[in-house]
Protein backbone atom coordinates (compact mmCIF):
# COMPACT_ATOMS: atom_id res chain seq x y z
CA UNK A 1 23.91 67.09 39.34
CA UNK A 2 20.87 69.21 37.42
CA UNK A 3 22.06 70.68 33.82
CA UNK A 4 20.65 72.75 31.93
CA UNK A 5 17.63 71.36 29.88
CA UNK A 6 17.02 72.37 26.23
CA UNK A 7 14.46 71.20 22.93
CA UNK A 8 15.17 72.26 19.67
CA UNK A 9 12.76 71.35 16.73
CA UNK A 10 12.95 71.51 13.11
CA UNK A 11 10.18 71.76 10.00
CA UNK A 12 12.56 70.23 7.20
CA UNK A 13 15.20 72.02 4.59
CA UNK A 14 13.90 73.47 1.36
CA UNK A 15 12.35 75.81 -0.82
CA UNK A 16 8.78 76.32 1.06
CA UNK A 17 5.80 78.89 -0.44
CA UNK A 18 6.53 82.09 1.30
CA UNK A 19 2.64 82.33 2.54
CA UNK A 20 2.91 78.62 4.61
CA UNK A 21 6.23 79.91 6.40
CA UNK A 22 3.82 81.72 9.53
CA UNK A 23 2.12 78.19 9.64
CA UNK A 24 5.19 76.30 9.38
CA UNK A 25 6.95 77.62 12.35
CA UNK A 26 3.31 78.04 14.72
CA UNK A 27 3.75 74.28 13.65
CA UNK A 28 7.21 74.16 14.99
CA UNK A 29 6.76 76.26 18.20
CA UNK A 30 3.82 74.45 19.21
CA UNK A 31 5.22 70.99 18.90
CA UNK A 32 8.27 72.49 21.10
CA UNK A 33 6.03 73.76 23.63
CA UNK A 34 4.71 69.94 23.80
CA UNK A 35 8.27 68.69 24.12
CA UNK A 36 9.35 71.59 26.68
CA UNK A 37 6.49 70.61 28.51
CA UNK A 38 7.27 66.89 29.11
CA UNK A 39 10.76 68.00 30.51
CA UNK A 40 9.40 70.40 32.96
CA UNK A 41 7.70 67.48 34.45
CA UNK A 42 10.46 65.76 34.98
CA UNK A 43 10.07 63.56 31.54
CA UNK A 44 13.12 62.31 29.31
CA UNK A 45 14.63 63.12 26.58
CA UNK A 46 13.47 60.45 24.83
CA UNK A 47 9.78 61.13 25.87
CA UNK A 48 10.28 64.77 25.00
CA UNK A 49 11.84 63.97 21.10
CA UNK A 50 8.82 61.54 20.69
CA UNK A 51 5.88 63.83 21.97
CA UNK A 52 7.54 66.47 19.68
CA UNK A 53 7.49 64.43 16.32
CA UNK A 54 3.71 62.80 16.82
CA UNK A 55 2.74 66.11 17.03
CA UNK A 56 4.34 67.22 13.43
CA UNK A 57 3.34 63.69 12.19
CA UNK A 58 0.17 64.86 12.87
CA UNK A 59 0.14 68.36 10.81
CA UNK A 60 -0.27 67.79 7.52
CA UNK A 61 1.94 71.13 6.96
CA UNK A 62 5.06 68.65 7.08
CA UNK A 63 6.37 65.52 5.14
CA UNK A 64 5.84 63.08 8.27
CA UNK A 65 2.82 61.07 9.09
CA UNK A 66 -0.04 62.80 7.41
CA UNK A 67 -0.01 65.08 4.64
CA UNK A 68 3.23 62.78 3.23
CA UNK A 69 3.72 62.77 -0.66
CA UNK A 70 3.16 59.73 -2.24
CA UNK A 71 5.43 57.06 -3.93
CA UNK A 72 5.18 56.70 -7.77
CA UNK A 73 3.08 53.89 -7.19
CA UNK A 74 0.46 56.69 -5.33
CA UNK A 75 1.12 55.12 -1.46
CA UNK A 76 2.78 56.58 1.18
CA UNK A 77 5.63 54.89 2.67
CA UNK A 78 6.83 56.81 6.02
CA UNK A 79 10.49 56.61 7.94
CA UNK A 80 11.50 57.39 11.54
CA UNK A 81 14.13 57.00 13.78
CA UNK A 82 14.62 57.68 17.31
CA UNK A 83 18.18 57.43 19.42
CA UNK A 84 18.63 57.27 23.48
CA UNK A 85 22.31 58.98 23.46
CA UNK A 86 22.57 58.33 27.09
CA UNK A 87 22.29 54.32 26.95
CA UNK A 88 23.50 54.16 23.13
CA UNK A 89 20.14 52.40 22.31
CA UNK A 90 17.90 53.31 19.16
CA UNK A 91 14.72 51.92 17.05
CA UNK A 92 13.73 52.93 13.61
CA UNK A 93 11.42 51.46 10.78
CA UNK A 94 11.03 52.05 7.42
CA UNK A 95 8.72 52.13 4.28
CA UNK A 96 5.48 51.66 6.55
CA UNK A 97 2.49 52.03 4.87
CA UNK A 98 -0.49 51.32 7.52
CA UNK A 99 1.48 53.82 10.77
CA UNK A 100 -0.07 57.00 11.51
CA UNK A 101 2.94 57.99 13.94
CA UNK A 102 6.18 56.12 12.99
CA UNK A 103 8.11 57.54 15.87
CA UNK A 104 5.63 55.70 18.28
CA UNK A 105 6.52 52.53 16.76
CA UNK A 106 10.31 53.51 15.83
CA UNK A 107 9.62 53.50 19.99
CA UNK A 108 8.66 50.28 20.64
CA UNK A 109 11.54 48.87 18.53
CA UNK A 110 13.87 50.82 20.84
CA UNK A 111 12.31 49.10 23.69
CA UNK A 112 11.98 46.09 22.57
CA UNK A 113 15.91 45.96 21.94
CA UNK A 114 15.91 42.92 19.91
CA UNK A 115 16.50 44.95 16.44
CA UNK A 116 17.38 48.37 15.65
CA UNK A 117 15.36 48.90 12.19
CA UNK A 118 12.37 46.67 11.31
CA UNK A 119 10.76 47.61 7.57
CA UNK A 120 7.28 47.59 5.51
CA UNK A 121 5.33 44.48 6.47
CA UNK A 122 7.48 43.27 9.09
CA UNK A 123 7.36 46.66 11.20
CA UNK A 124 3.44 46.53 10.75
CA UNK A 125 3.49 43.23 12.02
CA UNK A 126 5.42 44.16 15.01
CA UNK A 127 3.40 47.05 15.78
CA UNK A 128 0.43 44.65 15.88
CA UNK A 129 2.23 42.57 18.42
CA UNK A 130 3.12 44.87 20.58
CA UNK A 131 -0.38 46.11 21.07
CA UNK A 132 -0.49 49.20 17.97
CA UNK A 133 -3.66 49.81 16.03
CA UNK A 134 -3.01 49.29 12.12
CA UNK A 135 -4.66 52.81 10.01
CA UNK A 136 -6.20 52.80 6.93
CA UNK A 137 -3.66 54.02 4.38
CA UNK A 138 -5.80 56.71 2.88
CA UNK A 139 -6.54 58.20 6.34
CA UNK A 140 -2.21 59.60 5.66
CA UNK A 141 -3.24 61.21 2.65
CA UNK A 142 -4.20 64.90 2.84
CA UNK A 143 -5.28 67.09 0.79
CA UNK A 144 -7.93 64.86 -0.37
CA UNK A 145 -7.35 63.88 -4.40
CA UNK A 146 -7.76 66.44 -6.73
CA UNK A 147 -6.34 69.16 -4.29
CA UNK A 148 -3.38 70.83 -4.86
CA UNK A 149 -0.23 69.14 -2.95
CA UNK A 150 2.14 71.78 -0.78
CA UNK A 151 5.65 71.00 -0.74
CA UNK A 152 6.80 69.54 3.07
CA UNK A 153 9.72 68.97 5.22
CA UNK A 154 11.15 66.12 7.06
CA UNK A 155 10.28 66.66 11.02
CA UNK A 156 13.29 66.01 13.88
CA UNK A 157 13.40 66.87 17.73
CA UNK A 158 16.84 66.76 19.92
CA UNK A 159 16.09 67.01 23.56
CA UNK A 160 18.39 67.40 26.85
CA UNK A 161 16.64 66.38 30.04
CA UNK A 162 17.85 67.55 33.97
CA UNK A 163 19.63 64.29 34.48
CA UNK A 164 21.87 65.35 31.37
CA UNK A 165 20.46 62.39 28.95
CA UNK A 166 20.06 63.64 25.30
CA UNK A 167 17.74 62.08 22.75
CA UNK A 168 17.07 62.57 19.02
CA UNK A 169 14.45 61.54 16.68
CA UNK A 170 13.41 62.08 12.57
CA UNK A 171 10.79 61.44 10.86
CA UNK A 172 9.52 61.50 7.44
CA UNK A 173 7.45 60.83 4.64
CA UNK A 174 10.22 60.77 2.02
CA UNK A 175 10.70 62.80 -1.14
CA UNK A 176 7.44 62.95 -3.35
CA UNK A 177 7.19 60.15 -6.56
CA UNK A 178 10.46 57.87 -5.16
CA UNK A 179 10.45 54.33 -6.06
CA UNK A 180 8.71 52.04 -4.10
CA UNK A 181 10.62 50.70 -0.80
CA UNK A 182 13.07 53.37 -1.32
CA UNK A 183 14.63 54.19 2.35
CA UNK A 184 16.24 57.63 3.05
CA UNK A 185 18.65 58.67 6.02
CA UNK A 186 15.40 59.38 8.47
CA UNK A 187 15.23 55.69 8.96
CA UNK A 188 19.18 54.94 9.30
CA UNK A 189 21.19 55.77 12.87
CA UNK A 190 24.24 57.78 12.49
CA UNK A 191 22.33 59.47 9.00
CA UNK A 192 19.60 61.32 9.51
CA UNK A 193 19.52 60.58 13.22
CA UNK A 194 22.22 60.41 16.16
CA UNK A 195 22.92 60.93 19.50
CA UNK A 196 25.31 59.92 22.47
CA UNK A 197 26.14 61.20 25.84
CA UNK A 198 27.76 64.32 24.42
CA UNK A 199 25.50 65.32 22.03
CA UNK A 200 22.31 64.75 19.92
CA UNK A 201 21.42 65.55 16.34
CA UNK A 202 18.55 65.07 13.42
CA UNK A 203 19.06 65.63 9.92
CA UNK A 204 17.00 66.74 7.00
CA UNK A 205 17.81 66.99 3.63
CA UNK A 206 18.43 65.56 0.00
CA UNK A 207 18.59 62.03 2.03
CA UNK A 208 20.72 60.18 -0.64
CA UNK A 209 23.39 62.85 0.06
CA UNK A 210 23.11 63.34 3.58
CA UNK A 211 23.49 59.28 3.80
CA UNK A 212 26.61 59.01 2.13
CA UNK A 213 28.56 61.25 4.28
CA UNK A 214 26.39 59.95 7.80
CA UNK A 215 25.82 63.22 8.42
CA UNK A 216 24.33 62.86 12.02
CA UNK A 217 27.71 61.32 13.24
CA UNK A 218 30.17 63.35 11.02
CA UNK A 219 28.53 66.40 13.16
CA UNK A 220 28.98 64.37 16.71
CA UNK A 221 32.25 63.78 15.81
CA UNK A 222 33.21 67.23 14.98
CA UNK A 223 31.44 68.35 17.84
CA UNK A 224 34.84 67.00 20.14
CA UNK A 225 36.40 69.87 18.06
CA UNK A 226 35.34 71.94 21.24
CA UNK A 227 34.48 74.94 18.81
CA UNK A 228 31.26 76.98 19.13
CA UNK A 229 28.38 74.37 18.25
CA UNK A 230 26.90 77.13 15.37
CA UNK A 231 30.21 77.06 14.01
CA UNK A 232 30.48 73.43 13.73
CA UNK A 233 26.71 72.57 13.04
CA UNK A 234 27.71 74.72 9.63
CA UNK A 235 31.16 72.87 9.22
CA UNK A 236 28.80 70.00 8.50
CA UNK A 237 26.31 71.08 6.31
CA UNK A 238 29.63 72.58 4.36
CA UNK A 239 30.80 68.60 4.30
CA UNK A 240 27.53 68.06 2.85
CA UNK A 241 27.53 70.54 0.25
CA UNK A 242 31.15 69.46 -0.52
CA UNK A 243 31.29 65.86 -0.84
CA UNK A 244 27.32 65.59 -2.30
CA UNK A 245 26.54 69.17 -3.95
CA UNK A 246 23.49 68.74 -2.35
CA UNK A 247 21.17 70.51 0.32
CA UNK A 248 20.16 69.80 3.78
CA UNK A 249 19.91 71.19 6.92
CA UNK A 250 20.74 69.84 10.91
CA UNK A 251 20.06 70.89 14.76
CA UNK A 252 22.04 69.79 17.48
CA UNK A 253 22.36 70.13 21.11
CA UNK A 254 25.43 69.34 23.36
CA UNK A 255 25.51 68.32 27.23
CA UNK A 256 25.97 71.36 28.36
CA UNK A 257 22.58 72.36 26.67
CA UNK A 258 23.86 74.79 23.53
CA UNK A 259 21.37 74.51 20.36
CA UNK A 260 22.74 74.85 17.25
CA UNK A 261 20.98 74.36 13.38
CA UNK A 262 22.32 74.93 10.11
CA UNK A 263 21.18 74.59 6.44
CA UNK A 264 22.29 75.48 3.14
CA UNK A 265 18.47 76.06 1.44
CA UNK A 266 16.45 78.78 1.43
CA UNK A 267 14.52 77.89 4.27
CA UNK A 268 14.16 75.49 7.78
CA UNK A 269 11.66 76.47 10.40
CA UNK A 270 12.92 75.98 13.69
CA UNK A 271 11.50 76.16 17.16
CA UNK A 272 14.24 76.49 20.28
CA UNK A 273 14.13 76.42 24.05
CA UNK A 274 16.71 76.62 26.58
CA UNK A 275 16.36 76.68 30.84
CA UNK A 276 15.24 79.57 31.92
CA UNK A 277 14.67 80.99 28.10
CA UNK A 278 11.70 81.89 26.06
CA UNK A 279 10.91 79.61 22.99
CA UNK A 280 12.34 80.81 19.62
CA UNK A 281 11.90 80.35 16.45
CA UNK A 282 13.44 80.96 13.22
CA UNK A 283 13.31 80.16 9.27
């Protein structure tokens, strides 16, 4: 039987400058429009989530793909994740240097099947493999040196497709001057990223914090609460805030196809789409 589909997109939690928020959620809406499209045409979940995130990979507005901050050694090291909830399968890599689009290749791992989370060297040399082209690392860097660096977000997509199948995937290019092969929850399934047959979820956030309390899967599991999603979306960011002091923010969609987000900063651009709906955003 059909359900309900529905996309929901987020820009990253934090403290933005007020005067990149109107370019920050064009960013958003258009990337959802991308994803909204795909399941119109009778395309997954999982292709939705991923045609979402290469798309904010590519805008250097956000801390994914290009435009990432650097590591203190000056490179940029990106995460991703991405989760099929409907066949409990998932691919991730971390701490890749030479990947425009880590979800593409976060992909191919899913696919692949043998491994869940390949890292640095390793998930370059898989990428070659399995037929990706390698980038120049300075081609991620933007603005060019000597401009002045915005402050970004962490990227995520959850999707719900006719056939009821919900996906979720994260990216990011990590918070700005961290140590060198430092890996945040973007990367790690059931942290920054998670989804089942129920429901789907990506996280953004302080990612130290939001990996000690597995933040993706606390929320799945309090979604069998059966309360209004909203309501439990900010039961988990208050988990967060609890047990971390720290920030972050989530969106989630259930089977039946209700988005919910949440955050506890100042601000998240968001980008939302249900059947029948008009896209919507919010900060």
């Amino acid at each position: 039987m059909a359900v309900a589909r529905a996309l929901v997109v987020h820009g990253g939690a934090g403290a933005v400058a007020e005067d990149t928020v109107p370019a920050r959620l064009l960013g958003c809406r258009e990337a959802a429009q991308a994803g909204w499209t795909v399941l119109i045409h009778g395309g997954s979940a999982v292709d939705a989530v991923e045609a979402v995130v290469v798309i904010l990979e590519d805008n250097p507005l956000f801390n994914a793909g290009v435009g990432s901050p650097p590591n203190s050694d000056g490179q940029i090291e990106l995460d991703a994740s991405i989760m099929d909830g409907a066949r409990g399968r998932a691919g991730a890599v971390a701490a890749v240097k030479r990947i425009k689009n880590p979800i593409r290749l976060a992909r191919r791992v899913l696919q692949d099947q043998r491994h869940i989370l390949l890292t640095a060297d390793g998930a370059e040399r898989f990428a070659q493999a399995s037929g990706m082209t390698l980038c120049d690392p300075q081609d991620l860097i933007y603005p060019p040196p000597g401009h002045r660096q915005q402050r970004h977000g962490t990227v995520g997509c959850v999707a719900l497709d006719r056939a009821g199948r919900l996906a979720a995937a994260t990216s990011t290019g990590g918070i700005a001057n961290k140590y060198p092969g430092r890996v945040g929850d973007s990367a790690l399934i059931g942290c920054g990223t998670y989804a089942n047959r129920d429901s789907g979820v990506s996280c953004t956030g302080i990612g130290e914090a939001i990996i000690r309390v597995v933040l993706a899967k606390t929320l799945v599991d309090l979604m069998r609460l059966d309360v209004p999603i909203q309501v439990t979306a900010k039961q988990a960011i208050g988990i967060l805030a609890e047990q971390t002091g720290d920030a972050g923010g989530l969106i989630v969609v259930n089977q039946r196809g209700d988005v919910g987000y949440a955050r506890n900063t100042t601000h998240m651009p968001v980008c939302w789409v249900r059947e029948g709906g008009d896209l919507v955003t919010d900060i």
